[in-house]
C-alpha atoms as a PDB file:
ATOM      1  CA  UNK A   1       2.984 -19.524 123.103  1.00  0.00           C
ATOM      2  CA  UNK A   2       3.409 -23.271 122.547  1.00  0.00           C
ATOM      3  CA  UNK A   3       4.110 -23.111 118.965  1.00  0.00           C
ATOM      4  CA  UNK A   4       7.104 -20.133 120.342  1.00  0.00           C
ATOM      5  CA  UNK A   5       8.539 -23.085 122.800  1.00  0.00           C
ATOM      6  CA  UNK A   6       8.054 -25.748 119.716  1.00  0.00           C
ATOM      7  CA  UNK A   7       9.857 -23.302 117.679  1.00  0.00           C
ATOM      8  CA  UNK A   8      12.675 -22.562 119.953  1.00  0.00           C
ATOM      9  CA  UNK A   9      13.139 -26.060 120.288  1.00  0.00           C
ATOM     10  CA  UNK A  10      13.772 -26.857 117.337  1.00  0.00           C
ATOM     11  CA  UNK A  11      15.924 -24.023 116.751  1.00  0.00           C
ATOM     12  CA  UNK A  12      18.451 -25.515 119.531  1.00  0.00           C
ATOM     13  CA  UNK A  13      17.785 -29.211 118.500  1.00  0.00           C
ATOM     14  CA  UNK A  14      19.426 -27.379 115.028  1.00  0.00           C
ATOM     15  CA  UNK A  15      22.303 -25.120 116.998  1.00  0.00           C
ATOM     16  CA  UNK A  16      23.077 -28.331 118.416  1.00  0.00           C
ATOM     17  CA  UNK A  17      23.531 -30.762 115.575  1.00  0.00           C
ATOM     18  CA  UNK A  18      25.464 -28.039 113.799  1.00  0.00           C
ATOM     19  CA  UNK A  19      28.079 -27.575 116.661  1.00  0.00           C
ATOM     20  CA  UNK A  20      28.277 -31.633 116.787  1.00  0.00           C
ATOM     21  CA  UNK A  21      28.914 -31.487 113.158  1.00  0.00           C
ATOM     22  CA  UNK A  22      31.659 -28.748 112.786  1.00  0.00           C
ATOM     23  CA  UNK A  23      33.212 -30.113 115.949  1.00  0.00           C
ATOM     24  CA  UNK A  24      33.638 -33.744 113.916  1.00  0.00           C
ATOM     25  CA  UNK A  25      34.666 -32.097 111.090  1.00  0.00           C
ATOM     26  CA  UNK A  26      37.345 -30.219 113.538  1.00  0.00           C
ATOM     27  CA  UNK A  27      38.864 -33.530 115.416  1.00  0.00           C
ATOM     28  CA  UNK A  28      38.887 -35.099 111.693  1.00  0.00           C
ATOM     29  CA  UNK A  29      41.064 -32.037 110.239  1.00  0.00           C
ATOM     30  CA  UNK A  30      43.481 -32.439 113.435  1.00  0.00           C
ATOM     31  CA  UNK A  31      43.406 -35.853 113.022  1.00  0.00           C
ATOM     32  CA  UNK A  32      44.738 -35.347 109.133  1.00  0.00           C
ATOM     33  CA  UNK A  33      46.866 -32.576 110.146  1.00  0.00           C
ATOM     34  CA  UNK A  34      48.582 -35.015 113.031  1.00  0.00           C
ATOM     35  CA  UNK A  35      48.427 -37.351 110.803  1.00  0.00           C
ATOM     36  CA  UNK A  36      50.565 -35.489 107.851  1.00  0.00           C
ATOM     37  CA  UNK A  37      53.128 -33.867 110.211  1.00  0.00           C
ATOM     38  CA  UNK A  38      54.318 -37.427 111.294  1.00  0.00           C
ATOM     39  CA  UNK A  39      54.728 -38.597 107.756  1.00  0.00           C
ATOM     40  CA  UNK A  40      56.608 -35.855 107.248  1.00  0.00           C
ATOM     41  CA  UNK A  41      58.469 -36.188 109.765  1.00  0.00           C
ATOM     42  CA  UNK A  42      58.766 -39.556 108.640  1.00  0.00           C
ATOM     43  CA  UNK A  43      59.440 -38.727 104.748  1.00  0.00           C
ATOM     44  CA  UNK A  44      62.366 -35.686 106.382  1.00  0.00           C
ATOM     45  CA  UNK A  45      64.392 -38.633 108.003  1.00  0.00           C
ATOM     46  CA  UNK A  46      63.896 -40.960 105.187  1.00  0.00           C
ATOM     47  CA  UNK A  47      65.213 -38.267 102.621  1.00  0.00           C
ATOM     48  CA  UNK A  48      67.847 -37.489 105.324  1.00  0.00           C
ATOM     49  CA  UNK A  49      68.906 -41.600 105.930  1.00  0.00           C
ATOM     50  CA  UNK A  50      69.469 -41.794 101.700  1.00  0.00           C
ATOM     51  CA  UNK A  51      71.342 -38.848 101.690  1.00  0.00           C
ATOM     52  CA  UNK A  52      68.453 -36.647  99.531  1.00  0.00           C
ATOM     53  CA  UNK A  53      68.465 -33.056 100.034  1.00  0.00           C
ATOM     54  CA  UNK A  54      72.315 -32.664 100.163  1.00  0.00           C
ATOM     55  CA  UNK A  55      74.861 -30.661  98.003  1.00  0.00           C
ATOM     56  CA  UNK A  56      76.220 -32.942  95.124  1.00  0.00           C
ATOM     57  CA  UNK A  57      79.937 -33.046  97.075  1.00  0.00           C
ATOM     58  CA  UNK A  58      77.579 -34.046 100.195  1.00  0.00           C
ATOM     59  CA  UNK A  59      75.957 -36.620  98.429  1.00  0.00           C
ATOM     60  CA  UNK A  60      79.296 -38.018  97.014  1.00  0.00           C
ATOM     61  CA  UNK A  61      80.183 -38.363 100.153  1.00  0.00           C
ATOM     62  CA  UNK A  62      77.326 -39.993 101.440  1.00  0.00           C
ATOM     63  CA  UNK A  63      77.823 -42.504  98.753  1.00  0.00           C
ATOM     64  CA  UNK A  64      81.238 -43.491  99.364  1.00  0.00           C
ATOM     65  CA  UNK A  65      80.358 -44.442 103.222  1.00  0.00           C
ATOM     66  CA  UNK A  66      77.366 -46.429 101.685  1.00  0.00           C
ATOM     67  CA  UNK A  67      80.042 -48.588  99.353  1.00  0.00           C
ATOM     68  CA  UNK A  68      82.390 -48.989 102.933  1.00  0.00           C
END
């Protein structure tokens, strides 16, 4: 009976460290995931300030107001 409880102890001492891990391992992939959209965001308004991402008449255009 003792060696049961021991045994079931253990068992949730292991259930436990394995829900502490994957929950790390969760806030760490939302963490990269935050991370990524905002330099995307970041890299979209970049692309969109030099004028990247436009037709080549757009871009012409965005050229000329840069020489203004």
């Amino acid at each position: 009976m003792e060696e049961e409880k021991m045994n079931l102890r253990l068992d949730m001492n292991v259930q436990k460290l394995e829900a502490e891990k994957l929950r790390k391992g969760k806030n760490k992939a939302e963490k990269d995931l935050d991370s990524l959209k905002t330099d995307y965001k970041k890299l979209r308004l970049l692309m969109r300030t030099v004028g990247l991402g436009k037709t080549s008449e757009q871009f012409q255009e965005v050229q000329k107001q840069i020489r203004l």
